[in-house]
C-alpha atoms as a PDB file:
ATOM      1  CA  UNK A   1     134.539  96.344  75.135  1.00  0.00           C
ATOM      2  CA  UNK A   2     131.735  98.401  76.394  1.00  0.00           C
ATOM      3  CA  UNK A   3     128.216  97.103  76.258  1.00  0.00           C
ATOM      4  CA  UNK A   4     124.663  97.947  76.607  1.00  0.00           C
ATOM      5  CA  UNK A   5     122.818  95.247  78.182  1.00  0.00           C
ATOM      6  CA  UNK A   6     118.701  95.370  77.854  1.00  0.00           C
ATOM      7  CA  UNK A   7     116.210  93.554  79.593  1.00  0.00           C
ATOM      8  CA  UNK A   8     112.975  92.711  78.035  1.00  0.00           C
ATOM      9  CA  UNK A   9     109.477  91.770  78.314  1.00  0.00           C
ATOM     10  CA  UNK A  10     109.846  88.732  76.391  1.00  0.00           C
ATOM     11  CA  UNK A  11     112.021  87.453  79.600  1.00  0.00           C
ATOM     12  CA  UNK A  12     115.612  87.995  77.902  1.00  0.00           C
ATOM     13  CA  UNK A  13     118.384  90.279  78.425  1.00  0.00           C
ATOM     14  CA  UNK A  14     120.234  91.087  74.622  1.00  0.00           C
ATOM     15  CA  UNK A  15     123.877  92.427  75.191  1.00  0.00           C
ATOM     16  CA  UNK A  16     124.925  95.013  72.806  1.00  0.00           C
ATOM     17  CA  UNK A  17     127.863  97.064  71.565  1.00  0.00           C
ATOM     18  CA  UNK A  18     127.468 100.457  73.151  1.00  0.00           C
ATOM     19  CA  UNK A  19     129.121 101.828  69.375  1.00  0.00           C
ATOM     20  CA  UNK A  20     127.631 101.888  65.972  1.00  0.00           C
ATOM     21  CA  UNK A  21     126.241  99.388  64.672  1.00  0.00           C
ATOM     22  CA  UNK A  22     125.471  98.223  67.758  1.00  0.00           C
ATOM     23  CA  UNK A  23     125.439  94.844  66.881  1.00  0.00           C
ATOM     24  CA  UNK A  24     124.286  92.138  69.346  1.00  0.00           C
ATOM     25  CA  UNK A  25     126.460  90.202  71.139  1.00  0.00           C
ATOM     26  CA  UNK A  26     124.654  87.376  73.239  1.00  0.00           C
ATOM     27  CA  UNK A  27     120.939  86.536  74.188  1.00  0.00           C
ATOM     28  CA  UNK A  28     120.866  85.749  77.758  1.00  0.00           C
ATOM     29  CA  UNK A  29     117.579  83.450  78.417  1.00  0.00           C
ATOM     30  CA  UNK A  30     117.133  82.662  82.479  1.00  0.00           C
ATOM     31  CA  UNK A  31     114.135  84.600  83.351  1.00  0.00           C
ATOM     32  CA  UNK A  32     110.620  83.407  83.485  1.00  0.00           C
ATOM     33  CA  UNK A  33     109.050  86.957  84.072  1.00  0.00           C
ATOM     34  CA  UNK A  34     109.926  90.073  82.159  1.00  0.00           C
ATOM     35  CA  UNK A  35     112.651  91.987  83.133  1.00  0.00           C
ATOM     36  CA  UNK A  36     112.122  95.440  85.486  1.00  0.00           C
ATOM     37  CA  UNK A  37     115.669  96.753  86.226  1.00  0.00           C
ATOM     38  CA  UNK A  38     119.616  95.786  85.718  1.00  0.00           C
ATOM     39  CA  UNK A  39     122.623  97.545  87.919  1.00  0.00           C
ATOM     40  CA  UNK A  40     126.150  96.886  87.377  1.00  0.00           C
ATOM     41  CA  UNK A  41     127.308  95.211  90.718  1.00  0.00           C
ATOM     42  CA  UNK A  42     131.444  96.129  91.915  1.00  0.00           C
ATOM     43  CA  UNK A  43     133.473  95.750  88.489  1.00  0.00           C
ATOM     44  CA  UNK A  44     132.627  93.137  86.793  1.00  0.00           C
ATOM     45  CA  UNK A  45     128.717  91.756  87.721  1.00  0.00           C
ATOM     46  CA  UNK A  46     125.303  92.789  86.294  1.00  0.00           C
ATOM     47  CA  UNK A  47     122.261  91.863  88.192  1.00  0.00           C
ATOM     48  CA  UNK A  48     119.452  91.395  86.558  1.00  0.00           C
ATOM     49  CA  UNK A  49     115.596  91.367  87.927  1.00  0.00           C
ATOM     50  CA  UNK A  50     112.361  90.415  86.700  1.00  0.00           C
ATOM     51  CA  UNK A  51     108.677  91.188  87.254  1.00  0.00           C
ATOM     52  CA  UNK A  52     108.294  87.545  89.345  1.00  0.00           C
ATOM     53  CA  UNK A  53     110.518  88.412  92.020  1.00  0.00           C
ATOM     54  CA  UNK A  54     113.342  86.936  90.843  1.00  0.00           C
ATOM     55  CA  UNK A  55     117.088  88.034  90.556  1.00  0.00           C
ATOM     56  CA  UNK A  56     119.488  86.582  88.208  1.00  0.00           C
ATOM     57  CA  UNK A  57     123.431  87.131  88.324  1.00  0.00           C
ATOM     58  CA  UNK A  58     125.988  87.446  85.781  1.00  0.00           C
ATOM     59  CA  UNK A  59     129.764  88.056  84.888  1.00  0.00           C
ATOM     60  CA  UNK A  60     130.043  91.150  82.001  1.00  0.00           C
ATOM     61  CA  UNK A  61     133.649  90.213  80.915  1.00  0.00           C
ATOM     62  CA  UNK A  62     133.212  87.433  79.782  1.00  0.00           C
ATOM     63  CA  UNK A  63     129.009  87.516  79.561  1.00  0.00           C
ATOM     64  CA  UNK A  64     128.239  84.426  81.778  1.00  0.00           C
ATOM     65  CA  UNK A  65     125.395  83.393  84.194  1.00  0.00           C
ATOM     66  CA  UNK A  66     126.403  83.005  87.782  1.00  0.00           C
ATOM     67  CA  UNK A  67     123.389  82.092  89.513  1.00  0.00           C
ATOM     68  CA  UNK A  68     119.539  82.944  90.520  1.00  0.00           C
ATOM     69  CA  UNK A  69     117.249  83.489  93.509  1.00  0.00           C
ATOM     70  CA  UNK A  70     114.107  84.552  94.682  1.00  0.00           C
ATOM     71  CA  UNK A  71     114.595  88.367  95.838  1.00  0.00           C
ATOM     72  CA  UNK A  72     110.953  89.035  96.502  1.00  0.00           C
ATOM     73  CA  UNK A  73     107.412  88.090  95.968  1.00  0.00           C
ATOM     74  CA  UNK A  74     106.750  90.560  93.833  1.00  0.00           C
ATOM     75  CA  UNK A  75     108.339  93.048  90.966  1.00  0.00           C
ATOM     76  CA  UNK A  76     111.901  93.834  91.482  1.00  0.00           C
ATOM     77  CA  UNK A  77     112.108  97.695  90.444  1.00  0.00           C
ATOM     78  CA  UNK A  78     115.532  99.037  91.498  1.00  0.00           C
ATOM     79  CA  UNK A  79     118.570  97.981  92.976  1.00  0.00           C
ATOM     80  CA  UNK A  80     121.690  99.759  94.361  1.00  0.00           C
ATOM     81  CA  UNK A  81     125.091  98.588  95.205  1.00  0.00           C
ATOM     82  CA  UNK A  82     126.153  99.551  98.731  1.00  0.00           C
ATOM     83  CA  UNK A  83     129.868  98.979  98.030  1.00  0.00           C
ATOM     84  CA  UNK A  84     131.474 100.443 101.443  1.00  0.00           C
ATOM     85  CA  UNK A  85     129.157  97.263 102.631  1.00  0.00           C
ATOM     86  CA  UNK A  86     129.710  95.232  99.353  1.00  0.00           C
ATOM     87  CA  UNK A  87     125.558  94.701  99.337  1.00  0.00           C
ATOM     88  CA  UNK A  88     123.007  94.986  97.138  1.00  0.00           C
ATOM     89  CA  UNK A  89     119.829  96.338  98.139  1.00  0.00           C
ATOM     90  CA  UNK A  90     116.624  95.722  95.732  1.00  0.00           C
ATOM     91  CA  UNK A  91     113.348  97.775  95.640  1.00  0.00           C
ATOM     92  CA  UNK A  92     110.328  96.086  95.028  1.00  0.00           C
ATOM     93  CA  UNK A  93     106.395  96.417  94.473  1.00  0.00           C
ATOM     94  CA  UNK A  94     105.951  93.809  97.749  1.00  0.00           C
ATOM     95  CA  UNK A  95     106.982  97.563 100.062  1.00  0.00           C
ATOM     96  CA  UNK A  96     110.199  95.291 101.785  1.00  0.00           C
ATOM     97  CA  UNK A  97     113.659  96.329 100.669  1.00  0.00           C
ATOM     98  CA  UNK A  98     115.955  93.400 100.846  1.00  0.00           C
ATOM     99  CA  UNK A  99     119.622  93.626 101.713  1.00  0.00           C
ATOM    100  CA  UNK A 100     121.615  90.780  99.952  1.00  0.00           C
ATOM    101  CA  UNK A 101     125.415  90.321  99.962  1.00  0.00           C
ATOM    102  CA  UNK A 102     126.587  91.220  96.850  1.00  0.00           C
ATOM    103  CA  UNK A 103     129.722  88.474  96.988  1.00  0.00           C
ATOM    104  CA  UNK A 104     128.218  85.176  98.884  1.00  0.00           C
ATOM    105  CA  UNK A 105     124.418  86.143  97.555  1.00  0.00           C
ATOM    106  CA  UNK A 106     123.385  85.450 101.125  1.00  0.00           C
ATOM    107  CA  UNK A 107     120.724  87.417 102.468  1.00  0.00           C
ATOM    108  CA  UNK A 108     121.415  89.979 105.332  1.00  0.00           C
ATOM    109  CA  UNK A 109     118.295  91.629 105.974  1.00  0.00           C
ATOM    110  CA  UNK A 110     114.810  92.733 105.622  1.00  0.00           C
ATOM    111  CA  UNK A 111     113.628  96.569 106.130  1.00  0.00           C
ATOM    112  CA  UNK A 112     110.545  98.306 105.999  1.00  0.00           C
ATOM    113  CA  UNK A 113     108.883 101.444 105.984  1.00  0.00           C
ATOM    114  CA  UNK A 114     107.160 101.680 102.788  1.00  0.00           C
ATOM    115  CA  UNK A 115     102.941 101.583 102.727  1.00  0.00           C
ATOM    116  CA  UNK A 116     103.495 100.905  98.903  1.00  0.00           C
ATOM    117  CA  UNK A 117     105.419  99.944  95.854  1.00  0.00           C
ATOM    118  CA  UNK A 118     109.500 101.216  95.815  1.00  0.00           C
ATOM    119  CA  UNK A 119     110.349 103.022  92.785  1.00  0.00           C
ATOM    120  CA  UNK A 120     113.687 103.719  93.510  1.00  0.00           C
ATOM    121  CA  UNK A 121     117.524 103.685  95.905  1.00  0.00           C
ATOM    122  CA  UNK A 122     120.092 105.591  95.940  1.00  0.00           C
ATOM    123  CA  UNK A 123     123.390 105.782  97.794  1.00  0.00           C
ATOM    124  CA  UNK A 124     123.741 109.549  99.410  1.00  0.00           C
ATOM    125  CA  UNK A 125     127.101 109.289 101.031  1.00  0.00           C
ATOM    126  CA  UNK A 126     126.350 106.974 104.099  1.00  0.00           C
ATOM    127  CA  UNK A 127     122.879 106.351 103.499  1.00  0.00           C
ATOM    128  CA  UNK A 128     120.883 104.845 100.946  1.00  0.00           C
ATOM    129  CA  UNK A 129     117.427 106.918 100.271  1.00  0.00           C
ATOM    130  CA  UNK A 130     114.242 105.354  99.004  1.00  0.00           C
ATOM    131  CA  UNK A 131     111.241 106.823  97.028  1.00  0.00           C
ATOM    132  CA  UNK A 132     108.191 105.152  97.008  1.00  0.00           C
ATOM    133  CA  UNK A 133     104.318 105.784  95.615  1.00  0.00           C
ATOM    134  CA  UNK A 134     103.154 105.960  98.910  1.00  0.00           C
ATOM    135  CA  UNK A 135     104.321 109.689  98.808  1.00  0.00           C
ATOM    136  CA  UNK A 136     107.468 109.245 100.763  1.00  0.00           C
ATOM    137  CA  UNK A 137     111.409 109.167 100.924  1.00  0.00           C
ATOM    138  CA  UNK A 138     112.734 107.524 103.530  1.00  0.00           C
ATOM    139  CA  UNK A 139     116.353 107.465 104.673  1.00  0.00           C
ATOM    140  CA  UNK A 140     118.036 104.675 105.786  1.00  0.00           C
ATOM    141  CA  UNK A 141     122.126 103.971 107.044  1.00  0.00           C
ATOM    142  CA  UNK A 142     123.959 101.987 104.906  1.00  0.00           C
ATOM    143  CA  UNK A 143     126.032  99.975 107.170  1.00  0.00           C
ATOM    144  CA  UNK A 144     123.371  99.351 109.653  1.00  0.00           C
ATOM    145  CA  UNK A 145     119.717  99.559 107.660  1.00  0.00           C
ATOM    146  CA  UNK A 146     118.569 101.364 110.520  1.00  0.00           C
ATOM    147  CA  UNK A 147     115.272 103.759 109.430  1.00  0.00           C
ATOM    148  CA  UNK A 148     116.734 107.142 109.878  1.00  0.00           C
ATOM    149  CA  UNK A 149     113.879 109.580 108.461  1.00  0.00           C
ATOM    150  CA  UNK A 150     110.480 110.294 106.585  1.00  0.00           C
ATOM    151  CA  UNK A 151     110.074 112.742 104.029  1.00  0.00           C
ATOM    152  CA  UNK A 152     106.868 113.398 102.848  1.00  0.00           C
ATOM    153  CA  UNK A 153     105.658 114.825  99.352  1.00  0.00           C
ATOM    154  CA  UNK A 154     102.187 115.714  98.189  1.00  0.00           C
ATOM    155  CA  UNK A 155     102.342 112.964  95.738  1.00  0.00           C
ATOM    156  CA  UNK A 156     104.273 109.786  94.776  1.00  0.00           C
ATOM    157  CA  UNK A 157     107.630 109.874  94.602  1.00  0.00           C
ATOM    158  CA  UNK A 158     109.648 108.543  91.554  1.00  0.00           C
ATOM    159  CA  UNK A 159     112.921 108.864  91.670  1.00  0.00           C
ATOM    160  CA  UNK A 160     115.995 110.370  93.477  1.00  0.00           C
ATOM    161  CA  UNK A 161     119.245 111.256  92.815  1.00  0.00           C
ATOM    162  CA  UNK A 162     122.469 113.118  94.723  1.00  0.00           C
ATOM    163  CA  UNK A 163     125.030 115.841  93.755  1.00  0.00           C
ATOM    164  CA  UNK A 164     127.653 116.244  96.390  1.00  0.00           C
ATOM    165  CA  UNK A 165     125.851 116.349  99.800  1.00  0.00           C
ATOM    166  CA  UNK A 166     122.541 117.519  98.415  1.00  0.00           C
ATOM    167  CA  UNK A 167     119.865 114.490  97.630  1.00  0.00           C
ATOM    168  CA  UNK A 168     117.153 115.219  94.993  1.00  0.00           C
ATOM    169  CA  UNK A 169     113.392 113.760  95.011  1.00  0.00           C
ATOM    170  CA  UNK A 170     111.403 113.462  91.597  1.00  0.00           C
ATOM    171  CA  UNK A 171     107.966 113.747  92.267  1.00  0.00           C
ATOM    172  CA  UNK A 172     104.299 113.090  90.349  1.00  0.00           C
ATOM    173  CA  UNK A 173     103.337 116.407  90.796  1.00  0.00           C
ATOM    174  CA  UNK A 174     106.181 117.688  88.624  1.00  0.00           C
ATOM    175  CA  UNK A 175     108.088 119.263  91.536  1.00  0.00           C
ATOM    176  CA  UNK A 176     111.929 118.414  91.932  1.00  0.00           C
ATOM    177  CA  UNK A 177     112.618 118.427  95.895  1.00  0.00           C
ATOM    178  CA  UNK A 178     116.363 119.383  96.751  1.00  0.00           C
ATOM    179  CA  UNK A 179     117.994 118.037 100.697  1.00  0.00           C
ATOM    180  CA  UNK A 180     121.107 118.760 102.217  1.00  0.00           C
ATOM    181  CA  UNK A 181     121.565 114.671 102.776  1.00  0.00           C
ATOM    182  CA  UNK A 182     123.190 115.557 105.865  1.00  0.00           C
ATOM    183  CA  UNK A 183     120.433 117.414 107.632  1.00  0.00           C
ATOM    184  CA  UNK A 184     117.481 115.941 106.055  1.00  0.00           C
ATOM    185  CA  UNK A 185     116.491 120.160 105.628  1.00  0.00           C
ATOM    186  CA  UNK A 186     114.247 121.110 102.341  1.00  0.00           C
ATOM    187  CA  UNK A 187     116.677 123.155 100.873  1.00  0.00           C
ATOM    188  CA  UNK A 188     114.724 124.829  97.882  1.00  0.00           C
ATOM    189  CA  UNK A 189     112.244 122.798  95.516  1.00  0.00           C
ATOM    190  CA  UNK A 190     112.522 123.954  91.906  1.00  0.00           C
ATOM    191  CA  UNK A 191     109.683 125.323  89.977  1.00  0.00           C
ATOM    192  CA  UNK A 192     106.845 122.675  89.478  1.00  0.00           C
ATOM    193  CA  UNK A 193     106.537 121.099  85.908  1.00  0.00           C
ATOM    194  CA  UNK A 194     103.281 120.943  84.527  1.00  0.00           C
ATOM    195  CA  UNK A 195     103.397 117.136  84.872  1.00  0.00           C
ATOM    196  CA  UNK A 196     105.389 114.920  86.716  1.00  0.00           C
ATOM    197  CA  UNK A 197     108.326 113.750  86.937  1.00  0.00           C
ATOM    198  CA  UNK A 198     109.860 110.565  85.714  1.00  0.00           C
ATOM    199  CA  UNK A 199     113.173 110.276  86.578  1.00  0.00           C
ATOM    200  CA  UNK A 200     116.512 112.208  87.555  1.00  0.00           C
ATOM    201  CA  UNK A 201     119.740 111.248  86.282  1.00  0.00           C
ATOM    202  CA  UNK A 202     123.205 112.813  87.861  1.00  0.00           C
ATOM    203  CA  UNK A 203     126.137 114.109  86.133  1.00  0.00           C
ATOM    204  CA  UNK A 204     128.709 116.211  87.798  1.00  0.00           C
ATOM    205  CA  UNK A 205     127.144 119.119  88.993  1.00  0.00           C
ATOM    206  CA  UNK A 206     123.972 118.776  86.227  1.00  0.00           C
ATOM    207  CA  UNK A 207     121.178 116.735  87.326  1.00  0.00           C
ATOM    208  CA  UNK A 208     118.811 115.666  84.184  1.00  0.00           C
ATOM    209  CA  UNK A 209     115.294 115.816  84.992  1.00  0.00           C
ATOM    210  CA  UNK A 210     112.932 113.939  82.551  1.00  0.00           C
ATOM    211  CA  UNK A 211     109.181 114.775  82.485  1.00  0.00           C
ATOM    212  CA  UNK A 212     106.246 112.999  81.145  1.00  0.00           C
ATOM    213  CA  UNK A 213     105.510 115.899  78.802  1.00  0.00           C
ATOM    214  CA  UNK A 214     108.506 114.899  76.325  1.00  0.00           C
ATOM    215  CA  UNK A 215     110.839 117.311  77.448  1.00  0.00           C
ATOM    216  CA  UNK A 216     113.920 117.017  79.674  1.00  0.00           C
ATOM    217  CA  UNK A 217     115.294 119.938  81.607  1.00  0.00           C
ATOM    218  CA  UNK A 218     118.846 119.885  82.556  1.00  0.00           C
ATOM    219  CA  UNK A 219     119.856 122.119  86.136  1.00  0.00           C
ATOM    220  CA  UNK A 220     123.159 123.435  86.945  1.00  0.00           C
ATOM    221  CA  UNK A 221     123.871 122.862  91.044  1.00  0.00           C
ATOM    222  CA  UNK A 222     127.004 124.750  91.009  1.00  0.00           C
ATOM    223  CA  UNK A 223     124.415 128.108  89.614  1.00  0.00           C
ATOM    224  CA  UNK A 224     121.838 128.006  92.168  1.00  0.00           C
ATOM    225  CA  UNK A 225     119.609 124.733  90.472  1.00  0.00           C
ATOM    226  CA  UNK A 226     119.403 127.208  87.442  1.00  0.00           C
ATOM    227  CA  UNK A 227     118.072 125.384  84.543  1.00  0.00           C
ATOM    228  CA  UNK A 228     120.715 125.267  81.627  1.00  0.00           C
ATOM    229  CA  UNK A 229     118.945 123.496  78.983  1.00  0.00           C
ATOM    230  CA  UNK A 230     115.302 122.514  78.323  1.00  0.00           C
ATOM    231  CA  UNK A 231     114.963 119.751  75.463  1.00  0.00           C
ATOM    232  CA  UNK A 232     111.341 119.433  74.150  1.00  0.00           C
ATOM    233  CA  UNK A 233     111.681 116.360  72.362  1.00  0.00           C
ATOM    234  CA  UNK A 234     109.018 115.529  69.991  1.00  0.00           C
ATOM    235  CA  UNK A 235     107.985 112.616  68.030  1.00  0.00           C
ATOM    236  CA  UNK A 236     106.163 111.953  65.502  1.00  0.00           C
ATOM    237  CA  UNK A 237     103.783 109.249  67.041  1.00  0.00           C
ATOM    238  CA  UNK A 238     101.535 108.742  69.974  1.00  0.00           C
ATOM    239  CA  UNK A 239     102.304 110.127  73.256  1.00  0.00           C
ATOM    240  CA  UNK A 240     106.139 109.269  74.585  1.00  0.00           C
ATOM    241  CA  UNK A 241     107.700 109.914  78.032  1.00  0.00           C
ATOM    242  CA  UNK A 242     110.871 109.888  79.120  1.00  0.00           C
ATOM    243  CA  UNK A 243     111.418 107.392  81.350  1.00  0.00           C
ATOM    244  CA  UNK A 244     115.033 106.986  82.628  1.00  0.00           C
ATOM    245  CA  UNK A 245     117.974 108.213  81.443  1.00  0.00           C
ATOM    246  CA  UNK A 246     122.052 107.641  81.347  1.00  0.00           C
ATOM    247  CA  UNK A 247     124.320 110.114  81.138  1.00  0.00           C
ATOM    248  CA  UNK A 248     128.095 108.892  80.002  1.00  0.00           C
ATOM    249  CA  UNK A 249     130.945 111.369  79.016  1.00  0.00           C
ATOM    250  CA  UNK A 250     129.072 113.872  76.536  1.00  0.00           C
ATOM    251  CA  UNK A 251     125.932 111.672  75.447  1.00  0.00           C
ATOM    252  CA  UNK A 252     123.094 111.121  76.990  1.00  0.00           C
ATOM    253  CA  UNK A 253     121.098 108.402  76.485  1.00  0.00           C
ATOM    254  CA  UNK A 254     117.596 108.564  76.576  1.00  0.00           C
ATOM    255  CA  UNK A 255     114.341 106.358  77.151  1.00  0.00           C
ATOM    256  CA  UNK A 256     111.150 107.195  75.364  1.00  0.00           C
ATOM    257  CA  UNK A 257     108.333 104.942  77.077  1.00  0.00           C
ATOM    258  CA  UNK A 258     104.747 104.744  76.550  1.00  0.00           C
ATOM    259  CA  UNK A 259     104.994 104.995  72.700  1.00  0.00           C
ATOM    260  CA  UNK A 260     104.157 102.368  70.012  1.00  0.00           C
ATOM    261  CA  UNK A 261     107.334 103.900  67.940  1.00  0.00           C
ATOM    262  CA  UNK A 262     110.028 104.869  70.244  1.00  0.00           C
ATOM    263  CA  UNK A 263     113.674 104.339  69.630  1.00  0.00           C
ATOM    264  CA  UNK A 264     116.582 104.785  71.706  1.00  0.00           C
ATOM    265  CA  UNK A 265     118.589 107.883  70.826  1.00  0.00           C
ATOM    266  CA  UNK A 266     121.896 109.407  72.106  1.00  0.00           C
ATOM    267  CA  UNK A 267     121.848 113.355  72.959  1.00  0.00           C
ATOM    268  CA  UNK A 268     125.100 115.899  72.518  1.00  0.00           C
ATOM    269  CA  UNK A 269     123.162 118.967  73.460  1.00  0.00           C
ATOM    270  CA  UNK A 270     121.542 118.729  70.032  1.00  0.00           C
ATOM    271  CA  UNK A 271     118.274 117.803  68.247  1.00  0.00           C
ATOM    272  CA  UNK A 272     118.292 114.020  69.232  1.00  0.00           C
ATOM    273  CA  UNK A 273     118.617 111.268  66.052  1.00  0.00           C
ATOM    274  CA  UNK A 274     117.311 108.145  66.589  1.00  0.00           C
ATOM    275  CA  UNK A 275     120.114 105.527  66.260  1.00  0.00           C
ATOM    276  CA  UNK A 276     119.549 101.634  65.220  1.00  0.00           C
ATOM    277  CA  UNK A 277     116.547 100.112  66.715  1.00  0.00           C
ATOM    278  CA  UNK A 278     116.833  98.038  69.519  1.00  0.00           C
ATOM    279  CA  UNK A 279     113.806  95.318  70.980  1.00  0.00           C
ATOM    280  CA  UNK A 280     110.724  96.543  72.512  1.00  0.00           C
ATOM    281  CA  UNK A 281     110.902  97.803  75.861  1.00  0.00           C
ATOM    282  CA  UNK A 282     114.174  97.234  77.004  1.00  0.00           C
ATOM    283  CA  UNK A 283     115.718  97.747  80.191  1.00  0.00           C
ATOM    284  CA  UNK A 284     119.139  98.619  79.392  1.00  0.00           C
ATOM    285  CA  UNK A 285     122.157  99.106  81.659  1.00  0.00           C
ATOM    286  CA  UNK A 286     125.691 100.563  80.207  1.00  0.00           C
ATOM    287  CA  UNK A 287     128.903  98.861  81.548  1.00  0.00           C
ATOM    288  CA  UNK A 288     132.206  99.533  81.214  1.00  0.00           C
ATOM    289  CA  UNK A 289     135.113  97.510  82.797  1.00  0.00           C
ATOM    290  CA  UNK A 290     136.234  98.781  86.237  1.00  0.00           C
ATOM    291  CA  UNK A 291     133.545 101.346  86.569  1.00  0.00           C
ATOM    292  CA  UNK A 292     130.115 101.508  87.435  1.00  0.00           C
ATOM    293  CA  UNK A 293     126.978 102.736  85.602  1.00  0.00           C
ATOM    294  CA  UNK A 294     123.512 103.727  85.660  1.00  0.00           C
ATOM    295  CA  UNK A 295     120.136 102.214  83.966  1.00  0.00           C
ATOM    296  CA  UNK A 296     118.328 103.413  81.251  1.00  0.00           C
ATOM    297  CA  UNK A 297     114.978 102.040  79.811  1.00  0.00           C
ATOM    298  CA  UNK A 298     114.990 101.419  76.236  1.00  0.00           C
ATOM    299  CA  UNK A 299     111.952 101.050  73.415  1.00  0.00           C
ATOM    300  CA  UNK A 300     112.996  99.868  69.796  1.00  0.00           C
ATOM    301  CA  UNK A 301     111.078 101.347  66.949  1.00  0.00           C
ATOM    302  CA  UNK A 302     108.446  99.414  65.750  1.00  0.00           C
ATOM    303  CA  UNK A 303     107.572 100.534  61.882  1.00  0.00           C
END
């Protein structure tokens, strides 16, 4: 069945139905730090990591631990599965991306070029970009980790993204940066937000940009980056941002952070309803048998 699986930081991962009720499935306790990211690994693996430095592995079908290492000395923020290489490269807050086999666990290598914490990988075709607050992408080959290029922004970047051969930055300064990944050439940077950006999220040819004003702006590649949809999404509380999202078939699923009474909620182009609360601040990754997914951070209502 599919599942939502979200990290927390009490140190567990819960495993959910991804369907109403959402009922909870299993309470996975191996942690000792709370948890910062999970990524679906190949078809059937989630790994899991924590603010410590540590990395835990596990089967999704059935939901069993596999084993655990030490990743990094500090905050594991973002991994991505290299599978042409079948390897798993993690972004932490200690600036070195490690490169770890994603079948033996064995390490492969150690890269850097990062003056400050990683916030985020992505695989662009044959390379794997990185975003980091020290106001920088940088651009790596996949198969070789060799440092290919430095992009520079005028603040940190967040996150990144790709749709077809073009690579998109996220930015603090509320800018959305757009590449041909082939060239490394600025091909156009969107209007600037009035605040910045938290995190982009690819669907076909839409890319979903979340700000930390509460809204969410969807852009159409295929129309020039024309924006298709803003969602202002308020709530009735203290301040919430939109942290990451996942986008699967027709819903999106979205994270409202930095609020004392967020809730997850599922989007269909539509006022967004809140749906069952989950545990506070989750990290949450959707799987599905035989195919990969994306992240999403998670915050349960709190009454």
């Amino acid at each position: 069945s599919n599942q939502f699986w979200a990290g927390a930081s009490d140190h567990t991962i819960t495993v959910f139905d991804s369907e109403p009720p959402y009922a909870t499935t299993h309470v996975l306790s191996r942690h000792r730090a709370g948890i910062k990211c999970l990524t679906p690994v190949g078809v059937s693996h989630v790994w899991s990591g924590s603010a410590d430095g540590c990395v835990c592995i596990w089967t999704h079908t059935p939901v069993e631990f596999v084993t655990q290492f030490q990743c990094h000395t500090r905050a594991v923020n973002a991994p991505c599965y290299v599978r042409e290489q079948d390897t798993v490269w993690s972004a932490p807050d200690d600036k070195c991306i490690r490169i770890t086999n994603a079948h033996s666990y064995t390490f492969v290598k150690k890269v850097t070029a990062h003056t400050d914490y990683i916030n985020s990988l992505a695989v662009v075709g044959s390379r794997v970009w990185s975003a980091s607050e020290d106001k920088t992408a940088a651009v790596w080959d996949a198969k070789t980790a060799k440092f290919l290029k430095r992009l520079p922004h005028t603040r940190a970047v967040k996150s990144i993204c790709h749709v077809g051969a073009y690579a998109l930055t996220g930015c603090s300064d509320g800018g959305v940066r757009i590449y041909d990944s082939r060239t490394y050439d600025l091909v156009r940077e969107l209007e600037k937000h009035t605040y910045g950006v938290n995190f982009l999220c690819a669907r076909g040819s839409s890319v979903w940009c979340a700000y930390v004003d509460q809204t969410i702006t969807v852009y159409d590649m295929d129309k020039s980056a024309r924006p298709v949809e803003s969602l202002g999404i308020l709530h009735p509380c203290v301040h919430v941002a939109f942290m990451c999202m996942c986008v699967r078939g027709t819903s999106l699923h979205a994270t409202p952070a930095y609020s004392s009474c967020a809730v997850m909620r599922k989007q269909r182009c539509k006022p967004l309803a809140p749906s069952p609360a989950l545990r506070p601040e989750h990290t949450a990754a959707y799987v599905q048998p035989g195919r990969s997914a994306d992240c999403v951070r998670v915050c349960a209502h709190q009454p």
